[in-house]
Protein backbone atom coordinates (compact mmCIF):
# COMPACT_ATOMS: atom_id res chain seq x y z
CA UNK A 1 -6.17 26.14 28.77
CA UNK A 2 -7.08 27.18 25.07
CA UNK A 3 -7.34 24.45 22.73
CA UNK A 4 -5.92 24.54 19.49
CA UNK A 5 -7.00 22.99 16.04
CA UNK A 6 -4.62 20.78 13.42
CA UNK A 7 -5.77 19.64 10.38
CA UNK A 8 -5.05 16.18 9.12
CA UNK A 9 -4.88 14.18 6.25
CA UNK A 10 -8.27 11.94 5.98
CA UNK A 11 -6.09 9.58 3.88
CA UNK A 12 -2.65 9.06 4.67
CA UNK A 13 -2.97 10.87 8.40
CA UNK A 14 -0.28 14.00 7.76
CA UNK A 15 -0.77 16.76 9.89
CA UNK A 16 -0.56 20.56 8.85
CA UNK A 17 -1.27 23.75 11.06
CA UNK A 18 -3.36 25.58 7.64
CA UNK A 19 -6.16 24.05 5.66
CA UNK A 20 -4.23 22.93 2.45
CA UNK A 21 -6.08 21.79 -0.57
CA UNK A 22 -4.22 19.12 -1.83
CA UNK A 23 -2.17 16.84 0.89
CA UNK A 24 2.30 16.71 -0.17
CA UNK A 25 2.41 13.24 1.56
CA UNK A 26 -0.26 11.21 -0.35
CA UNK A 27 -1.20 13.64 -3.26
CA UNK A 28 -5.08 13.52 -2.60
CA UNK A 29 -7.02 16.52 -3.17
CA UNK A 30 -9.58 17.37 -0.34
CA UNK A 31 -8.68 15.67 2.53
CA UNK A 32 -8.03 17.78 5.34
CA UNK A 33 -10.44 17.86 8.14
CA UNK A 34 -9.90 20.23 11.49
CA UNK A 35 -9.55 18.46 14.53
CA UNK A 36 -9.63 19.48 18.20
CA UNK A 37 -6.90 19.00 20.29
CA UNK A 38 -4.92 20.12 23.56
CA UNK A 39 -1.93 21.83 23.48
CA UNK A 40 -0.40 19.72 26.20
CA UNK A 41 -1.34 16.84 24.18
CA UNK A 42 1.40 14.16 24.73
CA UNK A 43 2.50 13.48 21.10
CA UNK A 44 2.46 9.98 19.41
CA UNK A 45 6.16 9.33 20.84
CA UNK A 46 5.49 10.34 24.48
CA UNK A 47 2.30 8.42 24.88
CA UNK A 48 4.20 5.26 23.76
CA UNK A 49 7.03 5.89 26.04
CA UNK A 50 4.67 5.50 28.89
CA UNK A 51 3.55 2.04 28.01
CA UNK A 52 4.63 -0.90 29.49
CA UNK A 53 5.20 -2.27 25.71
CA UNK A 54 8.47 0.16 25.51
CA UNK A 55 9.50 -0.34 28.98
CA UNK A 56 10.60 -3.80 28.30
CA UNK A 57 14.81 -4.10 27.74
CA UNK A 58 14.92 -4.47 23.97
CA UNK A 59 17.99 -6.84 22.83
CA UNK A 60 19.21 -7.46 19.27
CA UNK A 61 19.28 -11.08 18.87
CA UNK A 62 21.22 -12.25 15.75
CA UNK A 63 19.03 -14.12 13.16
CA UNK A 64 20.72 -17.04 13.12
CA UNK A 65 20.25 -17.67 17.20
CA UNK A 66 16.39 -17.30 16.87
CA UNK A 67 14.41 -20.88 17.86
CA UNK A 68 12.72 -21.90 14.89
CA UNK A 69 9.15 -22.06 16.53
CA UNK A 70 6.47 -23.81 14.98
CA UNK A 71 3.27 -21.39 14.15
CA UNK A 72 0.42 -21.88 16.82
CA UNK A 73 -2.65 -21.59 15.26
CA UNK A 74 -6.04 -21.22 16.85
CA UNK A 75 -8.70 -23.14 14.54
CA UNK A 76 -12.11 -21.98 14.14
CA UNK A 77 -15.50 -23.58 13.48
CA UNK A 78 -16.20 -21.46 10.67
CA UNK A 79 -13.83 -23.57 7.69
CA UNK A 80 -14.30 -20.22 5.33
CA UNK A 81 -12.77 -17.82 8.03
CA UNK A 82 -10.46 -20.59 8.58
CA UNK A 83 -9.61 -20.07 4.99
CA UNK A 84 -9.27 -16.89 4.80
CA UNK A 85 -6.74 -16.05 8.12
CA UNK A 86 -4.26 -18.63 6.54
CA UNK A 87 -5.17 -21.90 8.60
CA UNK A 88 -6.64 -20.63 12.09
CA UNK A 89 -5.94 -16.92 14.01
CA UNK A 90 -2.32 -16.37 15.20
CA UNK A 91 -2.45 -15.69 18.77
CA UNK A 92 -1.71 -11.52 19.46
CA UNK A 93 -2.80 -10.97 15.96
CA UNK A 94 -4.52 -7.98 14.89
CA UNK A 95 -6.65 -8.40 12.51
CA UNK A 96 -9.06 -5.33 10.16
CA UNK A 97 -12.14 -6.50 8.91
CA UNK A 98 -14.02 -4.42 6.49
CA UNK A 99 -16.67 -3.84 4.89
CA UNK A 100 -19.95 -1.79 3.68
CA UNK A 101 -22.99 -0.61 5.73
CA UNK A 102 -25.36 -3.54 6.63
CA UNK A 103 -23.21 -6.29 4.34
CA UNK A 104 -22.79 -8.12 7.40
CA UNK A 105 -19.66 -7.49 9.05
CA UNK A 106 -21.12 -7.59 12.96
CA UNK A 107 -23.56 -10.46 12.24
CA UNK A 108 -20.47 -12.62 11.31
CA UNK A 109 -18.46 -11.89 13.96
CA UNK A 110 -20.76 -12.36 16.50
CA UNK A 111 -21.37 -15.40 15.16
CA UNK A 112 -17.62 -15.98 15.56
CA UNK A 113 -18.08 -15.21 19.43
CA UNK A 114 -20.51 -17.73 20.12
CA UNK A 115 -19.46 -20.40 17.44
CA UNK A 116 -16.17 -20.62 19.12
CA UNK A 117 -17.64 -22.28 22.10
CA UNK A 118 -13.95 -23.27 23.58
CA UNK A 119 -13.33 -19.83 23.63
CA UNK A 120 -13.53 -17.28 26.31
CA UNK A 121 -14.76 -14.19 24.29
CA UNK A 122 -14.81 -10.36 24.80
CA UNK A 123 -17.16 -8.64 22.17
CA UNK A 124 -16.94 -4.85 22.66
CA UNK A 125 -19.77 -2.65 20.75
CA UNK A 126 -19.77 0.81 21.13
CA UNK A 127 -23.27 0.96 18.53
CA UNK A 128 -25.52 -1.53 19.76
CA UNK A 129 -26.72 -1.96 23.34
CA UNK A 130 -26.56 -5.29 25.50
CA UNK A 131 -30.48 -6.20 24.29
CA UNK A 132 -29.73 -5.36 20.42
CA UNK A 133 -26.56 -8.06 20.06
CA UNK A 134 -28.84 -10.37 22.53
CA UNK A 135 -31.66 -9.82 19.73
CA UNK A 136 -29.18 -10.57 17.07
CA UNK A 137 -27.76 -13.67 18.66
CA UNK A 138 -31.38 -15.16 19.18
CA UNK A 139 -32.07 -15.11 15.31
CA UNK A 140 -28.89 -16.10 14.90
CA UNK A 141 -29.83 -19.22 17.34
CA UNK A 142 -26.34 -19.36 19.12
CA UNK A 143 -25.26 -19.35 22.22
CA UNK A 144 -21.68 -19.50 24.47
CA UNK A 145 -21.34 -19.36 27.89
CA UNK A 146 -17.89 -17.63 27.83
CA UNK A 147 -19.06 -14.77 25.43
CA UNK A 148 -18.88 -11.54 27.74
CA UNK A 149 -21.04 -8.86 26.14
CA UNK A 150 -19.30 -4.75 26.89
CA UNK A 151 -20.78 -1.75 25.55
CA UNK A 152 -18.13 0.72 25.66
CA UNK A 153 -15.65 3.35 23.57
CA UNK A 154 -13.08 4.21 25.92
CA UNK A 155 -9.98 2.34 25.05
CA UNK A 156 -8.64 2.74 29.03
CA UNK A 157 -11.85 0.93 30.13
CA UNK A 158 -11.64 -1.68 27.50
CA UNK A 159 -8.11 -2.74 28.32
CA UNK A 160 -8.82 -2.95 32.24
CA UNK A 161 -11.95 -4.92 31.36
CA UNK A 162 -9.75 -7.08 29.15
CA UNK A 163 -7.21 -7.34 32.14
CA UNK A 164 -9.55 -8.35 34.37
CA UNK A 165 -11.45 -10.60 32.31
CA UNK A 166 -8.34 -12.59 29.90
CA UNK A 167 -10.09 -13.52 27.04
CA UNK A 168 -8.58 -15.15 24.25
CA UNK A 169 -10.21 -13.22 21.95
CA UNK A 170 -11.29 -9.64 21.35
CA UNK A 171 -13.81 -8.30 19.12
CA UNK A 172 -14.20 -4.61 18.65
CA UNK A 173 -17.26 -2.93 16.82
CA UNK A 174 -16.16 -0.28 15.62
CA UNK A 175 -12.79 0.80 15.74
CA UNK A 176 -14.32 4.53 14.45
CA UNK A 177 -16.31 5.07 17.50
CA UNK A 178 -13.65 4.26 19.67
CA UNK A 179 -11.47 7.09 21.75
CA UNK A 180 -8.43 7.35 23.84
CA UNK A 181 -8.59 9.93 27.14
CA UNK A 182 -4.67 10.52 25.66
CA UNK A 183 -6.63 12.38 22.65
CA UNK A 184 -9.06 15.21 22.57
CA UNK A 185 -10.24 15.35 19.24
CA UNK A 186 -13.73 13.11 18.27
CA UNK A 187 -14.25 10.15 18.09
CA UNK A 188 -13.90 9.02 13.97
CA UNK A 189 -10.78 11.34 13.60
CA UNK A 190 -7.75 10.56 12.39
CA UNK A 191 -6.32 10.57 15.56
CA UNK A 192 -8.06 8.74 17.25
CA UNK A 193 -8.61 5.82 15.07
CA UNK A 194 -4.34 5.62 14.82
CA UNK A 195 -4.32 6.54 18.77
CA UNK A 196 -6.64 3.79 19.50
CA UNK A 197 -5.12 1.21 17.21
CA UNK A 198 -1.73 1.43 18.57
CA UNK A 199 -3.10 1.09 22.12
CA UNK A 200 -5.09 -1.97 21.42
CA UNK A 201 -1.97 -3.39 19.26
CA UNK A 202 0.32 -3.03 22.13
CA UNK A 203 -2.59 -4.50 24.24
CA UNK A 204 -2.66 -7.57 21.31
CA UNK A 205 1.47 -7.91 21.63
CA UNK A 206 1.79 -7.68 25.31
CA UNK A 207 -1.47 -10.14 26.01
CA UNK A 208 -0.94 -12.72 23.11
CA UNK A 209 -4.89 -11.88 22.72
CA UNK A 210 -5.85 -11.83 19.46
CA UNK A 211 -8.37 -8.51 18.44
CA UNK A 212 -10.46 -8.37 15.70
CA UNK A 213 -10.88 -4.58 14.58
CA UNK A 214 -14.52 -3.60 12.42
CA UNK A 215 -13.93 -0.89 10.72
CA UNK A 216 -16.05 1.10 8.08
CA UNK A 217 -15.50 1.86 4.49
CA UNK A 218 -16.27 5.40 2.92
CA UNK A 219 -18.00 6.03 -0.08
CA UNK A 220 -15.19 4.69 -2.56
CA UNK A 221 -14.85 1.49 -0.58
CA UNK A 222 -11.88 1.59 0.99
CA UNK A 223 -11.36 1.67 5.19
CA UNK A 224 -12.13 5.22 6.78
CA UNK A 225 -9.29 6.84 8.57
CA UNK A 226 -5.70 6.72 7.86
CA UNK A 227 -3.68 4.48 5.66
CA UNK A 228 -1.40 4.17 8.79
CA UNK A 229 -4.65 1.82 10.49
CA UNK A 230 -3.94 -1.07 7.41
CA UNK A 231 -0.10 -0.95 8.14
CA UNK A 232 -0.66 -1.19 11.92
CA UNK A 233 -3.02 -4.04 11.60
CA UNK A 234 -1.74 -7.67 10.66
CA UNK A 235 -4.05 -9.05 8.07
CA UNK A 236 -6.93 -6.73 6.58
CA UNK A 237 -9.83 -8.75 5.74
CA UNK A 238 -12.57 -7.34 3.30
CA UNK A 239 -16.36 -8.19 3.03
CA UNK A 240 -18.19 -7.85 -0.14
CA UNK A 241 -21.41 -8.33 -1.45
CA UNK A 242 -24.29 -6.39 -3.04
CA UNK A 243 -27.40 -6.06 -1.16
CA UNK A 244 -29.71 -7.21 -3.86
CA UNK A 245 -28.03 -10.58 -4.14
CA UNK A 246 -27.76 -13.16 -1.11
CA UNK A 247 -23.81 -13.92 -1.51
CA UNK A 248 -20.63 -12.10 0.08
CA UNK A 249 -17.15 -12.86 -0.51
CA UNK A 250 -14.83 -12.28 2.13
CA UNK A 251 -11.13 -11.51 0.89
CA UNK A 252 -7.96 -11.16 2.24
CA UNK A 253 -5.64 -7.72 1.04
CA UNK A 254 -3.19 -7.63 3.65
CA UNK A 255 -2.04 -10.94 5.76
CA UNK A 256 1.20 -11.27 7.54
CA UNK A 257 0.80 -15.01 8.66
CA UNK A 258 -0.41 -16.68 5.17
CA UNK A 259 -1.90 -16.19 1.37
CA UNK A 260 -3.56 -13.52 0.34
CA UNK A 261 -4.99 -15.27 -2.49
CA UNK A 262 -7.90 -17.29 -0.30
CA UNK A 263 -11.53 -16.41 -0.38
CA UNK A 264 -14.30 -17.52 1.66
CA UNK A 265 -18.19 -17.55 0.55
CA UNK A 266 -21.18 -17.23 2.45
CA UNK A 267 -25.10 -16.83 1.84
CA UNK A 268 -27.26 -14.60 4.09
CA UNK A 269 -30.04 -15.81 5.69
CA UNK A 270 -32.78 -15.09 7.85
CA UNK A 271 -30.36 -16.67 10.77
CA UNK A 272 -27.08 -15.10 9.91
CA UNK A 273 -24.87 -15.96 7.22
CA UNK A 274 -23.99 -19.59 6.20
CA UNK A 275 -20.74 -21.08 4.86
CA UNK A 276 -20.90 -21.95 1.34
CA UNK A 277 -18.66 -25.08 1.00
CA UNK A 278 -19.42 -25.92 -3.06
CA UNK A 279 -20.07 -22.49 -4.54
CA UNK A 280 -19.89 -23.69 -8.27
CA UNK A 281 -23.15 -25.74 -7.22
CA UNK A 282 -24.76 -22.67 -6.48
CA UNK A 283 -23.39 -20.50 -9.12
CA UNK A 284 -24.41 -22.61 -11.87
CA UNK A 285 -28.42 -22.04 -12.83
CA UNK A 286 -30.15 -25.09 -12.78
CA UNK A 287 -32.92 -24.90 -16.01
CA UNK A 288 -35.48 -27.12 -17.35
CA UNK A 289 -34.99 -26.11 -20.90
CA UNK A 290 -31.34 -24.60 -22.41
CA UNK A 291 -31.06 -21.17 -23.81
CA UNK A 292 -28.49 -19.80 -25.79
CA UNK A 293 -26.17 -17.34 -24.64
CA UNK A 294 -24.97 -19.33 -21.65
CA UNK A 295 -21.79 -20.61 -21.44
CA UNK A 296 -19.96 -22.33 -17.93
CA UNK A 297 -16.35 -20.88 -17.16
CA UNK A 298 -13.55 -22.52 -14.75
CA UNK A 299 -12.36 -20.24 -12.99
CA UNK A 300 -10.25 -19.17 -9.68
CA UNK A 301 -10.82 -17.12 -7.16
CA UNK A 302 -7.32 -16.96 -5.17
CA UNK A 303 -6.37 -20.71 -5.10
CA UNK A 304 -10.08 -22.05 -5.09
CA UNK A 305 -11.36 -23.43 -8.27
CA UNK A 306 -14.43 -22.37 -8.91
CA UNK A 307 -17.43 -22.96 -12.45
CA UNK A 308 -19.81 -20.14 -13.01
CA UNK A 309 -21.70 -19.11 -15.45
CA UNK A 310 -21.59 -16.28 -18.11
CA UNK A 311 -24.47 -15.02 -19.58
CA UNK A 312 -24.72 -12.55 -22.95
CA UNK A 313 -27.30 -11.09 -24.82
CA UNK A 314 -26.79 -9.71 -27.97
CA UNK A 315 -29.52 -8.00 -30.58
CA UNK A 316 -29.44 -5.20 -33.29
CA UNK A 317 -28.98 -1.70 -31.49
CA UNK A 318 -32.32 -0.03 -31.64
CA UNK A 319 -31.26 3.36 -30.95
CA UNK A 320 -28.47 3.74 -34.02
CA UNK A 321 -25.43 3.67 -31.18
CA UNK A 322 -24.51 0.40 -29.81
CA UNK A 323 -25.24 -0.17 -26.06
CA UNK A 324 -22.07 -1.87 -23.94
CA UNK A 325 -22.75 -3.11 -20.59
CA UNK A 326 -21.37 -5.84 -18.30
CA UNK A 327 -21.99 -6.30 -14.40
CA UNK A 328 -19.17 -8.49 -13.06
CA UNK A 329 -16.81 -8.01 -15.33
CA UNK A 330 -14.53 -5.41 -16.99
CA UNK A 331 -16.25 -3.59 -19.21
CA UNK A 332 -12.93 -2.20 -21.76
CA UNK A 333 -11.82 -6.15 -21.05
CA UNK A 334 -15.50 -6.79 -22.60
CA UNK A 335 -14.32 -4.03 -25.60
CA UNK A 336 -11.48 -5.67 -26.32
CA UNK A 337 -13.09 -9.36 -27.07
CA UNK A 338 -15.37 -7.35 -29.17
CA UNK A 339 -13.06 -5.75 -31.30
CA UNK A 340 -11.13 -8.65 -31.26
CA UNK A 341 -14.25 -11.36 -33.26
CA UNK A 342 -14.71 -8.41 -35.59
CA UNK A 343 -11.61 -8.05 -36.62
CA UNK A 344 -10.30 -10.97 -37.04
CA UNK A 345 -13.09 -13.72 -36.82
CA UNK A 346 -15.32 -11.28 -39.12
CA UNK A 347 -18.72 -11.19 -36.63
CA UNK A 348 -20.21 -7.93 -37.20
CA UNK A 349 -20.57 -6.76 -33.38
CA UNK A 350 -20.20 -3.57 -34.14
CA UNK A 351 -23.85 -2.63 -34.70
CA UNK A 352 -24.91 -5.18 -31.92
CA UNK A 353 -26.00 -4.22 -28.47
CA UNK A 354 -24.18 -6.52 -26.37
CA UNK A 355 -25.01 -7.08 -23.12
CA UNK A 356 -23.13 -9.40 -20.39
CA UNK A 357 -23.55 -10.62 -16.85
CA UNK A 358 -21.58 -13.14 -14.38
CA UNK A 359 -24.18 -14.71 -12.40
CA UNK A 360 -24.41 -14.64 -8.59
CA UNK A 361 -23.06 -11.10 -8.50
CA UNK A 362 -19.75 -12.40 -8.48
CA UNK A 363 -17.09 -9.76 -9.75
CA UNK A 364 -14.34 -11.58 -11.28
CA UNK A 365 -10.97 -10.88 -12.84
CA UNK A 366 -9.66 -14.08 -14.22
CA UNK A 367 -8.78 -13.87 -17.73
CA UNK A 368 -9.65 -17.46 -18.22
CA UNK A 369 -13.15 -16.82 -18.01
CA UNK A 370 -12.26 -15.06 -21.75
CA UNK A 371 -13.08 -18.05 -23.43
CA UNK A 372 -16.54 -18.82 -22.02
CA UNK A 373 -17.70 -15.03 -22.83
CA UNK A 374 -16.75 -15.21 -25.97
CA UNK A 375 -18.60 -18.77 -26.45
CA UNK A 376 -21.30 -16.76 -24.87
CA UNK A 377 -21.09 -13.89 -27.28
CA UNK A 378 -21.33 -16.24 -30.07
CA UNK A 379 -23.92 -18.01 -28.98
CA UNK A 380 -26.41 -15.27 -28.54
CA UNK A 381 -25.87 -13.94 -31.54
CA UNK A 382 -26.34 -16.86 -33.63
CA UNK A 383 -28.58 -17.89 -31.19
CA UNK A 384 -27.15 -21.29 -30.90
CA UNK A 385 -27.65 -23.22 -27.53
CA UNK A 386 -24.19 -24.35 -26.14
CA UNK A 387 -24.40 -28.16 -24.03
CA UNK A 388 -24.91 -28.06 -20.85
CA UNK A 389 -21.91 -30.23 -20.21
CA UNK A 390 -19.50 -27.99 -21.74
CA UNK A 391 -17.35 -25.10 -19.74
CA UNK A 392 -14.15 -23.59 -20.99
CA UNK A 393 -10.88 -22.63 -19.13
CA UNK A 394 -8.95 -19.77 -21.41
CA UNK A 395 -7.78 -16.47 -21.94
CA UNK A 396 -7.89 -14.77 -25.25
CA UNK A 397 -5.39 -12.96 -27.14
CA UNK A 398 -5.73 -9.97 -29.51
CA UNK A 399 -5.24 -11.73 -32.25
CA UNK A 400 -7.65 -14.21 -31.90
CA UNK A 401 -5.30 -16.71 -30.39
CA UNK A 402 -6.04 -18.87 -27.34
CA UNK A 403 -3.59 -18.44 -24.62
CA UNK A 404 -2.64 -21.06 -21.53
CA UNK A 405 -3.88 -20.23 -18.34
CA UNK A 406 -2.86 -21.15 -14.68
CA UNK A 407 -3.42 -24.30 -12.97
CA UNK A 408 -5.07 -25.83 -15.59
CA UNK A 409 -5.81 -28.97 -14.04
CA UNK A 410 -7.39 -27.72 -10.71
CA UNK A 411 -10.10 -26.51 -13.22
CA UNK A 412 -10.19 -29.59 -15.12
CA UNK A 413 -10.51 -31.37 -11.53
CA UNK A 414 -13.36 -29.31 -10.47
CA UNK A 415 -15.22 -29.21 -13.89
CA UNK A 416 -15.07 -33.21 -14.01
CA UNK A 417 -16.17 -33.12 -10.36
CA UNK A 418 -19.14 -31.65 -11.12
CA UNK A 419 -20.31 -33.70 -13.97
CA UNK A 420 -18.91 -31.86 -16.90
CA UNK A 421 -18.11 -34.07 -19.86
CA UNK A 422 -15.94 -31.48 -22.11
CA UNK A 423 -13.25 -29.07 -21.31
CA UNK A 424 -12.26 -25.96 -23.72
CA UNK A 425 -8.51 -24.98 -23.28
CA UNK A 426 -5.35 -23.81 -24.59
CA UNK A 427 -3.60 -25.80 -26.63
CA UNK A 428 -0.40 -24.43 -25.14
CA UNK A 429 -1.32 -25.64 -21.64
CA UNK A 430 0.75 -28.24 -20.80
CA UNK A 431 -0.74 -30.71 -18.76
CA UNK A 432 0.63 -34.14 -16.26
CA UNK A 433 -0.48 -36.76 -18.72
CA UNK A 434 -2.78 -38.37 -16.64
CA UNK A 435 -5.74 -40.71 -18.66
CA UNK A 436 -7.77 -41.49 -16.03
CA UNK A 437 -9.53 -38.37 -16.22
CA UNK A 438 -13.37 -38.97 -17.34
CA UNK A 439 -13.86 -35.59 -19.00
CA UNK A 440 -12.81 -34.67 -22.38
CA UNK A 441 -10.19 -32.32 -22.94
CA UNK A 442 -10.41 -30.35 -26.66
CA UNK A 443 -7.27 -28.01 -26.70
CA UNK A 444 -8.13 -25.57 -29.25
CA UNK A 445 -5.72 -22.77 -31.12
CA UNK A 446 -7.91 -19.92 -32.52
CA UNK A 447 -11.63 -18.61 -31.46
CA UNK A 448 -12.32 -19.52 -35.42
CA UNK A 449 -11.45 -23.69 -34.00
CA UNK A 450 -13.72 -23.52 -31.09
CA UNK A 451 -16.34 -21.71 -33.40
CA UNK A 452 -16.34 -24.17 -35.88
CA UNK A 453 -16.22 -27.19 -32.87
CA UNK A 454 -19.32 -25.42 -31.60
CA UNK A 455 -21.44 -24.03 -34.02
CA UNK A 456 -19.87 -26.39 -37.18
């Protein structure tokens, strides 16, 4: 039998007989890879006639007859996972999680295996052997008796060992070196990462087992293989960190059964990764002394209020053009609040160096963190020390205004939690009315008011 070769879309998973540089379904240039396969190969819609998923007798059911079932959630021991899925994992769920090269993805999950000690557990790892995850769960210092360890990449044996065993749970690492005997092409390829999803969805569906998929990212962070692998999947979860720092954040882009506006924090350690419960505790520097250039922000990540701190360094440009650099934070955002105090507050930035940094290697896209780097920005360039007990909650406007931001009084919750006595915002933010709140609220208009509250 003479094989035959397709090419297919590394992106968006079209197929085309001819190498073609640029891909008519998903516009990307350079995507096509060849792929091996048979020319009796039983296409997408044949293989899933076969399964016992389609055999079923399919009735349309009015909406208005449906039972209105409550949601049966699984909970977890881990609160920031917890977080994340929406309030527990839905049972026959599937669920993508992502994330970088040695960020952390397997050591978490593992630790979701034998955390989950009610829970009869199915880890599948088709990279590590039996003594490497035994390795890792001995530094991790965990253990559960109904965690069953398989090292395997055929999806037919998976699913018989999943028959035989019933677990309530399924981990898979990694969905990319996975393969179905239905497909002849490698392991990795397009085809077989959507061939093997669909199999171990309709496993999910037809089991009530929830599956967690690991998957890789390529080089510009997004999940390898096909866009079709995020639609199959129920919730995509995303794990990021940088290497150098001891934090990851662990996001939620895609979740049928809740918010995709949570976000759960942990800290790597020598035994695995620990839940960080108060990160503005953490993300706030603790100093002896007070330096300028350091001003505290409230901010939200999804619906978690959060304080960190902004720092900024400003001196005279030593090279005759002006250096620009921010790590956390948008740098044209960071070009617009400059233009915006020279032109119309009158500081001559323009033949500054400014540099700025979020600390923790947080990346954050909150407008309401404005105020603080511009506080910051001031500060280090009249080299003015800002309290300690000050933080700021809002966004700034191109002309110098200050605008309102979103639940303002979350942020004013968590900055009086912590100890803060004043609280920077919008004068425009309308708040309950409440007076037995213990910090200070100074609503301000213009950056020229909180300049001259600040600096005098």
């Amino acid at each position: 039998m003479k094989p035959k070769t397709v090419y297919f879309c590394q992106n968006c998973g079209a197929q085309s007989p001819k190498w073609i540089g640029k891909c008519p379904s998903c516009n990307e240039w350079n995507t096509y890879t060849e792929e091996l396969v048979s020319k009796n190969e039983p296409s997408s819609k044949n293989a899933l006639s076969n399964t016992s998923f389609l055999k079923k007798n399919v009735v349309a059911i009015p909406l208005h007859e449906v039972g209105d079932k409550s949601e049966v959630r699984i909970p977890l021991f881990d609160k920031e996972l917890m977080r994340v899925l929406g309030g527990g994992i839905v049972p026959g769920s599937l669920v993508l999680f992502g994330g970088e090269p040695g960020i952390g993805k397997s050591t978490l999950m593992l630790q979701l295996a034998l955390q989950e000690k009610g829970l009869k557990v199915l880890y599948v790892s088709g990279e590590e052997s039996v003594q490497q995850i035994k390795m890792r769960a001995l530094r991790i210092g965990l253990e559960n008796r109904q965690c069953y360890i398989l090292t395997e990449t055929s999806t037919a044996h998976i699913i018989a060992k999943a028959e035989e065993i019933k677990p309530q749970l399924i981990i898979i690492d990694s969905i990319q070196t996975l393969f179905s005997p239905l497909m002849e092409s490698a392991p990795g390829s397009v085809s077989q990462i959507r061939q093997c999803a669909a199999e171990l969805m309709n496993l999910a569906k037809e089991s009530n087992i929830p599956v967690f998929l690991i998957g890789h990212v390529t080089k510009d962070g997004t999940i390898a293989g096909p866009k079709v692998l995020e639609h199959i999947v129920d919730t995509v979860l995303q794990f990021e960190g940088e290497r150098n720092h001891v934090y990851r954040l662990l996001r939620t882009t895609k979740n049928r059964f809740g918010s995709t506006n949570e976000l759960g924090i942990y800290e790597m350690q020598g035994s695995g990764l620990r839940e960080v419960n108060n990160p503005s505790e953490i993300l706030i520097t603790a100093r002896e002394e007070t330096v300028s250039g350091v001003a505290i922000a409230a901010t939200l990540e999804g619906l978690r209020p959060m304080l960190i701190e902004t720092q900024a360094l400003v001196s005279t440009a030593a090279y005759g053009t002006p250096q620009r650099s921010a790590t956390g934070y948008d740098l044209r955002r960071l070009s617009m609040l400059l233009a915006v105090l020279e032109k119309r507050c009158g500081f001559r930035l323009g033949v500054k160096d400014v540099f700025l940094n979020i600390a923790g290697g947080l990346k954050v896209e909150d407008p309401a963190i404005d105020l603080a780097l511009v506080c910051a920005i001031l500060s280090s360039g009249e080299d003015v020390v800002i309290e300690a007990t000050i933080c700021f909650a809002g966004e700034v406007g191109l002309s110098g205004e200050i605008r309102p931001v979103t639940r303002i009084e979350q942020r004013i919750a968590e900055a009086e939690r912590l100890g803060f006595k004043q609280i920077f915002i919008s004068k425009y933010n309308k708040l309950s009315g409440k007076d037995d709140t213990k910090i200070k609220i100074i609503p301000v208009v213009k950056i020229e008011d909180v300049f001259a509250l600040l600096f005098g």
